[in-house]
C-alpha atoms as a PDB file:
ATOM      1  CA  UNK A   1      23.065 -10.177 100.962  1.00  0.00           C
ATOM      2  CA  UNK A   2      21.414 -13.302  99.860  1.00  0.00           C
ATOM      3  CA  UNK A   3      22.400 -15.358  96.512  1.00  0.00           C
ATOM      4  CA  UNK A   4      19.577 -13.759  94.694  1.00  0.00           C
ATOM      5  CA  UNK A   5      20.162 -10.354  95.120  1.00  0.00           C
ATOM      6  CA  UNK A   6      23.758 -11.031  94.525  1.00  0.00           C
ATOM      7  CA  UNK A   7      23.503 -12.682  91.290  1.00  0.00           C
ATOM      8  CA  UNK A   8      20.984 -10.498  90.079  1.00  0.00           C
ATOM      9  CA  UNK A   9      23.421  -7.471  90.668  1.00  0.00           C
ATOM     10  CA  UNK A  10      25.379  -9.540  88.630  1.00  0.00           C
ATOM     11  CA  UNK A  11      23.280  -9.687  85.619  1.00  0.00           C
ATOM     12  CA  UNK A  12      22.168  -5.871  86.036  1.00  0.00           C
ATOM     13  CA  UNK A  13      25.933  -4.841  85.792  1.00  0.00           C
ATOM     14  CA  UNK A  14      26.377  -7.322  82.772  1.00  0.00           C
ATOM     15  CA  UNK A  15      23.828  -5.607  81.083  1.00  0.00           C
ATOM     16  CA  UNK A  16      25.125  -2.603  82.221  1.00  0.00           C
ATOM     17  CA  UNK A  17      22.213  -1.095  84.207  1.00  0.00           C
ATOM     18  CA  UNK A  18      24.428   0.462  86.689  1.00  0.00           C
ATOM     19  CA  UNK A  19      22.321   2.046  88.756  1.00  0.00           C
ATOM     20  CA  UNK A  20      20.131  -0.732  88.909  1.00  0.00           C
ATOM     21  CA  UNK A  21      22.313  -2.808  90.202  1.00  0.00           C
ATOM     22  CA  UNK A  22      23.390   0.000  93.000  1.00  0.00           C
ATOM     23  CA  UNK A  23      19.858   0.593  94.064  1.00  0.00           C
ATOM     24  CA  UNK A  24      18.693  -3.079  93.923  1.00  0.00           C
ATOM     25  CA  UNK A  25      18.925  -4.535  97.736  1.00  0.00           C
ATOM     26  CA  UNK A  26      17.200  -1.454  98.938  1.00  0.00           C
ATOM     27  CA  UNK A  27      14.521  -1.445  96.363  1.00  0.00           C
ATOM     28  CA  UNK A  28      13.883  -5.057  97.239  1.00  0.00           C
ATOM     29  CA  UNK A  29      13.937  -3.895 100.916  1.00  0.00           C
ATOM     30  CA  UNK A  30      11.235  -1.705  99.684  1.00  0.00           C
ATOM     31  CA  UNK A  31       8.932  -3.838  97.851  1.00  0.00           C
ATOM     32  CA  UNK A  32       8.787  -6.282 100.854  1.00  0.00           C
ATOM     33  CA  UNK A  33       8.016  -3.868 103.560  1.00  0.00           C
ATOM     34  CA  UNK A  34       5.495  -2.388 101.211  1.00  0.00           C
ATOM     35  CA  UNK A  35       4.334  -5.369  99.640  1.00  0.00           C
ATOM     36  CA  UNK A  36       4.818  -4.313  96.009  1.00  0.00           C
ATOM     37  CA  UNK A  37       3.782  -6.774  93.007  1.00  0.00           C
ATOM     38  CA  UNK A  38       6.283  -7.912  90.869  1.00  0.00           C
ATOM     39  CA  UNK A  39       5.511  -4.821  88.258  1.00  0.00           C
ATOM     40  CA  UNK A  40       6.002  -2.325  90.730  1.00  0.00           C
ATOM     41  CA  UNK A  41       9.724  -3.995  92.008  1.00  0.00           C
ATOM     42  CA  UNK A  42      10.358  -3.721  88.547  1.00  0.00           C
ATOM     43  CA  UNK A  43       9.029  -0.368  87.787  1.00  0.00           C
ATOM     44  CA  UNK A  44      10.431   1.453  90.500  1.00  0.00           C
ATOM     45  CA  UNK A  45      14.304  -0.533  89.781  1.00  0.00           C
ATOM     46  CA  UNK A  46      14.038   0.861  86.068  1.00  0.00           C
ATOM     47  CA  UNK A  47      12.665   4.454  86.853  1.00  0.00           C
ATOM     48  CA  UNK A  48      15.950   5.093  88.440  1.00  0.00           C
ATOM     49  CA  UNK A  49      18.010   3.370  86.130  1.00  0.00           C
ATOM     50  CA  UNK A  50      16.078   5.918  83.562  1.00  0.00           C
ATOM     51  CA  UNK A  51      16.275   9.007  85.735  1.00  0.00           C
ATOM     52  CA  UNK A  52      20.138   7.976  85.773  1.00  0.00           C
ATOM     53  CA  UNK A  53      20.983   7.618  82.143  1.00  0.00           C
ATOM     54  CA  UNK A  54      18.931  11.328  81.330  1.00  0.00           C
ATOM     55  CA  UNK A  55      20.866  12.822  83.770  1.00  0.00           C
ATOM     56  CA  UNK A  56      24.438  11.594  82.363  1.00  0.00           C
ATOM     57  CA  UNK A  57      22.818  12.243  78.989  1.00  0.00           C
ATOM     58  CA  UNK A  58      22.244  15.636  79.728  1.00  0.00           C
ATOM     59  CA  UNK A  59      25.722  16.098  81.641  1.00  0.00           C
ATOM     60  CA  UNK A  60      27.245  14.864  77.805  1.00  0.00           C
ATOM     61  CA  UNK A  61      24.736  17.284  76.351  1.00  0.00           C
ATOM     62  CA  UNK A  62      26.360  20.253  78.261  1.00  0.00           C
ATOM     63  CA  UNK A  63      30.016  19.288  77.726  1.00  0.00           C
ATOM     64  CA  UNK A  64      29.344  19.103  74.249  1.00  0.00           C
ATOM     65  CA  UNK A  65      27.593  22.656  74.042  1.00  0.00           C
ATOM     66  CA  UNK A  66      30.089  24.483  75.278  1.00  0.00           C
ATOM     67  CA  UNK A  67      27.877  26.808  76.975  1.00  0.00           C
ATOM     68  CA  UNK A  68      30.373  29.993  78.282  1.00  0.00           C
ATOM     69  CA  UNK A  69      27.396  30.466  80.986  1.00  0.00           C
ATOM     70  CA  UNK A  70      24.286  28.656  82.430  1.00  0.00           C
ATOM     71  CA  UNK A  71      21.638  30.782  82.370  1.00  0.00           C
ATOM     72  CA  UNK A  72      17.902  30.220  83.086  1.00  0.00           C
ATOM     73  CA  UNK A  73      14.608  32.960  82.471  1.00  0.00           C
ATOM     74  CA  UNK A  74      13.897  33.059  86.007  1.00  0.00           C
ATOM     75  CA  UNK A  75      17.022  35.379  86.056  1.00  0.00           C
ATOM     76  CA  UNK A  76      15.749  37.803  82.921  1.00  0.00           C
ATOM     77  CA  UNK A  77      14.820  41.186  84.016  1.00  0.00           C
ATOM     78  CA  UNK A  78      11.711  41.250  81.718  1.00  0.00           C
ATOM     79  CA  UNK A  79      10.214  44.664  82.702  1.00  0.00           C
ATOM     80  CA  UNK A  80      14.429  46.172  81.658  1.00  0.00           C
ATOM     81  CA  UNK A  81      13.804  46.045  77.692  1.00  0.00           C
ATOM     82  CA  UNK A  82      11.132  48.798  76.393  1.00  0.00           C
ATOM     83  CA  UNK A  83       9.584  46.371  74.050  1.00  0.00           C
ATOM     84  CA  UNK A  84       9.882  42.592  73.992  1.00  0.00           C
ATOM     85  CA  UNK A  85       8.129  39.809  72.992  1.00  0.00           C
ATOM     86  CA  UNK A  86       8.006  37.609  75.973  1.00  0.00           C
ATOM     87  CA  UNK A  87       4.843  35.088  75.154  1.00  0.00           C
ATOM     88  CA  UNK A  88       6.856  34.277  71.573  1.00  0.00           C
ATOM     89  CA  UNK A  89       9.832  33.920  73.303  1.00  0.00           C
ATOM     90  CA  UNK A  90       8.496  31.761  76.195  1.00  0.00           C
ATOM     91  CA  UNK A  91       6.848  29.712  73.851  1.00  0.00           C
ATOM     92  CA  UNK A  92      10.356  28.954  72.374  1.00  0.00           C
ATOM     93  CA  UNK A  93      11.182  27.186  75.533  1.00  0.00           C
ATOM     94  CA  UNK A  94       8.689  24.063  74.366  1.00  0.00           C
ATOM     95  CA  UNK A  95      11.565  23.520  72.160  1.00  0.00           C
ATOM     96  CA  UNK A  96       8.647  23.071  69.452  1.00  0.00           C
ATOM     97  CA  UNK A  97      10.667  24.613  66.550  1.00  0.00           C
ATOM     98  CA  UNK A  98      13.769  22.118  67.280  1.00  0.00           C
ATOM     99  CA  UNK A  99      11.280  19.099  66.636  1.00  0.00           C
ATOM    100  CA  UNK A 100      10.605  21.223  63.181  1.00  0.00           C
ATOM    101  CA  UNK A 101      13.997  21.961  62.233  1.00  0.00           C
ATOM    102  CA  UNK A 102      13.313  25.517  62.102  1.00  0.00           C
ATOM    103  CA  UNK A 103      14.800  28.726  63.460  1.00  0.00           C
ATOM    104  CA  UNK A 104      14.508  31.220  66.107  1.00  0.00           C
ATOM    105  CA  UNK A 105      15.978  34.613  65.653  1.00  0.00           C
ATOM    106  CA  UNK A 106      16.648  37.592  68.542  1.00  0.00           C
ATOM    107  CA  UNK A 107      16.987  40.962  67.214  1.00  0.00           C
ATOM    108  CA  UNK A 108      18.051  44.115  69.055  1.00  0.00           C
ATOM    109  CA  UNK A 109      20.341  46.179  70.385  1.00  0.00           C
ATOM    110  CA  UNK A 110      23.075  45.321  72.229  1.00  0.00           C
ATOM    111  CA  UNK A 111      23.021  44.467  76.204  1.00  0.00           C
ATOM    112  CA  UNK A 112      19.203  43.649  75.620  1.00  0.00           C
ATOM    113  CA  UNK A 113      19.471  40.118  76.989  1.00  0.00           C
ATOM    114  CA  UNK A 114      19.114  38.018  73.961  1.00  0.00           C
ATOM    115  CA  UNK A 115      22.594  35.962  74.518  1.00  0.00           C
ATOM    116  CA  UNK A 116      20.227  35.273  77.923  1.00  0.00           C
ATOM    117  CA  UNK A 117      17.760  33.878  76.044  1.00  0.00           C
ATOM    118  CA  UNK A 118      19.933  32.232  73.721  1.00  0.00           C
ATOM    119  CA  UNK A 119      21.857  30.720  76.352  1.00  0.00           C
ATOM    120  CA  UNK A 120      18.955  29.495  78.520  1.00  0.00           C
ATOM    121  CA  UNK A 121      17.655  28.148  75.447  1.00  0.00           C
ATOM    122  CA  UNK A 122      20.467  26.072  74.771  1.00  0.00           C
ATOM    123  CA  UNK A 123      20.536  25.003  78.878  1.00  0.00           C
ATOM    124  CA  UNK A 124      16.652  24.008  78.222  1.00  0.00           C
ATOM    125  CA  UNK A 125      17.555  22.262  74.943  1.00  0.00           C
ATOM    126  CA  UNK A 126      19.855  20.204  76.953  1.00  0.00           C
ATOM    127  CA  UNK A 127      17.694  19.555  79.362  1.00  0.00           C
ATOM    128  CA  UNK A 128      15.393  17.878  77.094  1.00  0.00           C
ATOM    129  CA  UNK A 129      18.581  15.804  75.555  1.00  0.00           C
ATOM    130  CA  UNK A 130      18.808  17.579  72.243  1.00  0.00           C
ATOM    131  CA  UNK A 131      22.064  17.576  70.897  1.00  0.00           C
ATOM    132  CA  UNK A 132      23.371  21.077  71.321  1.00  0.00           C
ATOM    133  CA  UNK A 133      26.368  23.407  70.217  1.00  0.00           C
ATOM    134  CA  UNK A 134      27.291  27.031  71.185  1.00  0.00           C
ATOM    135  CA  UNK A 135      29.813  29.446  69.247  1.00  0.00           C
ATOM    136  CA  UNK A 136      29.567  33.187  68.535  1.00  0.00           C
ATOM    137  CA  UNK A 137      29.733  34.390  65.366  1.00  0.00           C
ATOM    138  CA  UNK A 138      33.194  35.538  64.982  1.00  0.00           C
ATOM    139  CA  UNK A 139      34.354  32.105  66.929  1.00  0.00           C
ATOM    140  CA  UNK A 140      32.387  29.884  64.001  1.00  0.00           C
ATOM    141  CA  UNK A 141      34.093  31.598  60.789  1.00  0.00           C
ATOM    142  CA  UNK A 142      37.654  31.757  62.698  1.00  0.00           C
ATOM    143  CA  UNK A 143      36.758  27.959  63.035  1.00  0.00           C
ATOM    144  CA  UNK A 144      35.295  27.525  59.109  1.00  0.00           C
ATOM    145  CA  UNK A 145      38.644  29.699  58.329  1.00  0.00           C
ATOM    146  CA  UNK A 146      40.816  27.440  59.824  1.00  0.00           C
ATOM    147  CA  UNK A 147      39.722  24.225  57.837  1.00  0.00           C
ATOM    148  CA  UNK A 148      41.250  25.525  54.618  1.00  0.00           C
ATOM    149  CA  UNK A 149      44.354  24.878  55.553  1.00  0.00           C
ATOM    150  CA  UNK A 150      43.925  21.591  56.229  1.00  0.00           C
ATOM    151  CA  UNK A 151      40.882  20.967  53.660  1.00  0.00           C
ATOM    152  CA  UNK A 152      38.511  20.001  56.175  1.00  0.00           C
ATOM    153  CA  UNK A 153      36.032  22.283  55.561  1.00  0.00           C
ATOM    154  CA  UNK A 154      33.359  19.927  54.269  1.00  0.00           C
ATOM    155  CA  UNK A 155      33.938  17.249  57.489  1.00  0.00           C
ATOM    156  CA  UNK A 156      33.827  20.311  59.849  1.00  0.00           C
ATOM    157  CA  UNK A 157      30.279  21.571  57.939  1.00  0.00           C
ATOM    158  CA  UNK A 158      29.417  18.125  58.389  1.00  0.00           C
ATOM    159  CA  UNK A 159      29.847  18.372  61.925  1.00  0.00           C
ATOM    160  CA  UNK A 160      27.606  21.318  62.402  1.00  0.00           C
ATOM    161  CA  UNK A 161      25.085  20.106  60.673  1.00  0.00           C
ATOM    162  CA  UNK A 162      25.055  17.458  63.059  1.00  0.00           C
ATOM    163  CA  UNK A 163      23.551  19.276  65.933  1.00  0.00           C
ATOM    164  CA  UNK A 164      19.755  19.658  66.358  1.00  0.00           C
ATOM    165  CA  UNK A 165      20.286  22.693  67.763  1.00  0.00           C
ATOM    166  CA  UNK A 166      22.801  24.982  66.908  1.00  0.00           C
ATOM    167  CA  UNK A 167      23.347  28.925  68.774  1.00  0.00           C
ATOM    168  CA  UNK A 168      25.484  31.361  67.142  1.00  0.00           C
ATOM    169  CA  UNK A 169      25.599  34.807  69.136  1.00  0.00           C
ATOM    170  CA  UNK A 170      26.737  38.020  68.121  1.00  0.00           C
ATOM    171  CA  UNK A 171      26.016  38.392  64.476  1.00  0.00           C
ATOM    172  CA  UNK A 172      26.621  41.947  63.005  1.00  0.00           C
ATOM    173  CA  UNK A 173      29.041  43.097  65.780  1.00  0.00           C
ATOM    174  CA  UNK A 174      32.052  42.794  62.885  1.00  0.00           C
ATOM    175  CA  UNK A 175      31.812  42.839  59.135  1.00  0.00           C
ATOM    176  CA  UNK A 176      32.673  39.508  57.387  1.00  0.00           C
ATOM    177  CA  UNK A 177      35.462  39.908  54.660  1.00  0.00           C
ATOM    178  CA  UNK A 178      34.142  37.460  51.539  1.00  0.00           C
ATOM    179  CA  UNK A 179      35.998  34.247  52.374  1.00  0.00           C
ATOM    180  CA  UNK A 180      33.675  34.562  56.245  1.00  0.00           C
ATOM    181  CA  UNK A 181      30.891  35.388  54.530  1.00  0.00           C
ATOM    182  CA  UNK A 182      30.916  32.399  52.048  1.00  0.00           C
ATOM    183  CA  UNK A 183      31.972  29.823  54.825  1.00  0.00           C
ATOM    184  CA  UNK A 184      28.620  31.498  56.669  1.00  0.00           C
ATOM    185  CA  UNK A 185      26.525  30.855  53.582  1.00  0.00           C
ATOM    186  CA  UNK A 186      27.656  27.269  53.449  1.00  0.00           C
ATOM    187  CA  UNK A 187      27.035  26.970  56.952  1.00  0.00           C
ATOM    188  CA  UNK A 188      23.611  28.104  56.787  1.00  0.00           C
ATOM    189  CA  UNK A 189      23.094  26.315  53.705  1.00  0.00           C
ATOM    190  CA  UNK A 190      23.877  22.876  54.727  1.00  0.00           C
ATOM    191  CA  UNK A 191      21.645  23.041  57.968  1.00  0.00           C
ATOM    192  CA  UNK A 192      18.381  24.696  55.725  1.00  0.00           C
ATOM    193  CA  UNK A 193      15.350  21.874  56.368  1.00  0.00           C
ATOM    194  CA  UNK A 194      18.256  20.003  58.796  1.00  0.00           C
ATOM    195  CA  UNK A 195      18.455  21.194  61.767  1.00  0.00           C
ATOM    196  CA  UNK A 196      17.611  24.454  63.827  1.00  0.00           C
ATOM    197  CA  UNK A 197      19.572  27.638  64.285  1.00  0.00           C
ATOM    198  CA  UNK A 198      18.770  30.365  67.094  1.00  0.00           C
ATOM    199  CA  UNK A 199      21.090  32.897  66.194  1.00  0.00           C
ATOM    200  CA  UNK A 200      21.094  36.697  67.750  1.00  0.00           C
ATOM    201  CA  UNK A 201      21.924  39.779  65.853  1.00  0.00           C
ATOM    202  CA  UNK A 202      22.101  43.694  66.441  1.00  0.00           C
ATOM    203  CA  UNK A 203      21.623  44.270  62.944  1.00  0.00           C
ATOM    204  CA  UNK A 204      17.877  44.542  61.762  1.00  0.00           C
ATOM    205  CA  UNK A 205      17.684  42.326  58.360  1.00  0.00           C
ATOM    206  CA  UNK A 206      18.252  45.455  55.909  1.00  0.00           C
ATOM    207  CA  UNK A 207      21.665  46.235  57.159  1.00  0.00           C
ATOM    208  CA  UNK A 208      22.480  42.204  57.063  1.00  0.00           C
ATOM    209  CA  UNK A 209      24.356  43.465  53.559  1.00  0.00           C
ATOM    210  CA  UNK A 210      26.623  45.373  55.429  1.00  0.00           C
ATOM    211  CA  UNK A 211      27.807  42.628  57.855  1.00  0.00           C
ATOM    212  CA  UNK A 212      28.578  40.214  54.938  1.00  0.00           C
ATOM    213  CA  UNK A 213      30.139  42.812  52.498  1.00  0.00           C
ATOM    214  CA  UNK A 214      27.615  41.442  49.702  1.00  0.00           C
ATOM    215  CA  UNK A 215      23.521  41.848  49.331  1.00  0.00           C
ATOM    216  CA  UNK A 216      23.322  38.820  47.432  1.00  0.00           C
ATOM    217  CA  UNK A 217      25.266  36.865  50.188  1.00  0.00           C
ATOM    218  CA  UNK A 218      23.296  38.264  52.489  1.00  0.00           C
ATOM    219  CA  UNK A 219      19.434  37.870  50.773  1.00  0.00           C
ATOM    220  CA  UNK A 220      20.774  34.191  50.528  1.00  0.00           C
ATOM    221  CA  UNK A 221      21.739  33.576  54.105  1.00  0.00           C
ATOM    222  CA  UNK A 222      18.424  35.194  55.139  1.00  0.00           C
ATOM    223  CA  UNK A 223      16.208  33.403  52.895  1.00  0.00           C
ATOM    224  CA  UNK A 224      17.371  30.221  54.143  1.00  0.00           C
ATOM    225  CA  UNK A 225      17.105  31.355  57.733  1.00  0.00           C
ATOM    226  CA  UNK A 226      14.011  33.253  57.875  1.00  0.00           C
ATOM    227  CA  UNK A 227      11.980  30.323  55.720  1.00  0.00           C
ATOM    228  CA  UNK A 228      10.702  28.379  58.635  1.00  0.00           C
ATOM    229  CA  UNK A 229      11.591  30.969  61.604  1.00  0.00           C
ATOM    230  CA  UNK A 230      10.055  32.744  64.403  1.00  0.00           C
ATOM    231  CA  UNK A 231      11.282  36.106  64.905  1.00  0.00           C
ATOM    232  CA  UNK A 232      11.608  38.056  68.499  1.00  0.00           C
ATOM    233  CA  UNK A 233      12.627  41.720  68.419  1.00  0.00           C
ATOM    234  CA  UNK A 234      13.958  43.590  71.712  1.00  0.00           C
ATOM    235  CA  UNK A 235      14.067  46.809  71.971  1.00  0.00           C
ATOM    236  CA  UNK A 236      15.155  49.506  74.928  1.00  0.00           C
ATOM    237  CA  UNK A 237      18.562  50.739  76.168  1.00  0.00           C
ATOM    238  CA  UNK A 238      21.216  48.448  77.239  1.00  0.00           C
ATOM    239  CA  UNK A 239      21.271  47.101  80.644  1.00  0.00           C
ATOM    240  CA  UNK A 240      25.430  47.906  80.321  1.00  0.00           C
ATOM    241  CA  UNK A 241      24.621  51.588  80.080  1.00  0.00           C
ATOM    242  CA  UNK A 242      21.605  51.604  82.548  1.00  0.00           C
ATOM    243  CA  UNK A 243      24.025  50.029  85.196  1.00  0.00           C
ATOM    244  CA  UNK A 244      26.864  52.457  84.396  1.00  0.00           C
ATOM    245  CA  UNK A 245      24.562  55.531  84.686  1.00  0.00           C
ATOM    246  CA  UNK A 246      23.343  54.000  88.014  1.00  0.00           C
ATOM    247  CA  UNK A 247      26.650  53.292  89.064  1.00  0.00           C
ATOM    248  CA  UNK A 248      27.678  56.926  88.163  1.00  0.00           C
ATOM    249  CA  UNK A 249      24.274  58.617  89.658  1.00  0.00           C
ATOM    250  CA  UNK A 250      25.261  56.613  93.355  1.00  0.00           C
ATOM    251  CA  UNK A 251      27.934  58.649  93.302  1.00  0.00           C
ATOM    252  CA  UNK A 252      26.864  61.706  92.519  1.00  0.00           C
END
């Protein structure tokens, strides 16, 4: 390796342009037996060095999620549900409504696919570098619960609201007592106008009194949600059944 290359492998680590630095002696191998200009040495050097820091951007991206599964659409059985929205819901994938700070909601029954969707969603959104988080319902008040011990409540809100993008699954599958259905309100509350919620629910919107114990609770956790939101219902039987009764009708 001659002086140059070594001392400019030097410089690229100093500034720490890593992968630079790695690919440099064989992209100047390149631009000589290929006669690139200055511009494209340097354009090619940097376009890895860029492909490089998205993908450890999006590796942080994932760890911080907490995604329990990856998922992708080009797994969804679209044809299972009897009724679904699937050009509002594929339009959801541009991500548009992040940029917006507004929210995307999935209602249906259960084993319908929308934790799917909600997790591919999240996979996409990190994908694109957005600062993601994943809990369930139940998992985010146990969390909000927790904080009162301690008084940390407000610094763990805070850290919620961080997020651009924030998935809660499983709303409605257990009633909130009053202390979880406050800590919910706040929750909501602080990212209204903020940042972007895509949050899945069994429970169509007039039974949301019955999850949180309280209609006025629950009139002010949807008005806050439903303000700037897009709204996908699914409807059909769940695949959870269908596969049981197949199951059951293979050995008949």
């Amino acid at each position: 390796m001659n002086k140059s290359i070594s001392r400019l492998e030097e410089l690229l680590k100093l500034f720490h342009l890593q992968r630079s630095a790695e690919v440099l002696a064989e992209k100047a191998q390149d631009a000589a037996a290929k006669s690139w200009s200055h511009v494209q040495f340097l354009e090619a050097l940097l376009s890895e060095e860029a492909a490089a820091r998205h993908e450890r951007i999006v590796q942080q991206r994932l760890r911080e999620a907490r995604l329990p599964l990856i998922k992708t659409m080009e797994a969804f059985d679209w044809n299972h549900p009897t009724f679904i929205q699937k050009q509002l819901i594929l339009n959801a994938f541009h991500l548009d409504f992040v940029g917006k700070k507004e929210n995307f909601i999935l209602v249906g029954s259960s084993g319908l696919g929308k934790s799917h969707i909600a997790l591919a969603l999240g996979y996409a959104a990190c994908q694109k570098e957005i600062k993601t988080r994943w809990v369930t319902a139940a998992e985010i008040i146990n969390i909000l619960s927790a904080t009162k011990a301690d008084h940390s409540t407000e610094k763990v809100l805070k850290t919620f609201k961080a997020y651009e993008l924030l998935l809660i699954d499983e709303l409605g599958f257990l009633p909130l007592d009053k202390e979880g259905s406050d800590l919910f309100f706040q929750l909501i509350s602080r990212r209204y106008e903020q940042g972007s919620v895509v949050l899945t629910t069994n429970r169509p919107f007039k039974e949301w009194g019955q999850i949180f114990n309280d209609n006025t609770v629950a009139s002010a956790i949807l008005d806050r949600l439903i303000h700037h939101c897009q709204l996908a219902k699914i409807g059909g039987t769940s695949y959870r059944v269908k596969d049981r009764k197949d199951h059951l009708d293979r050995q008949d």
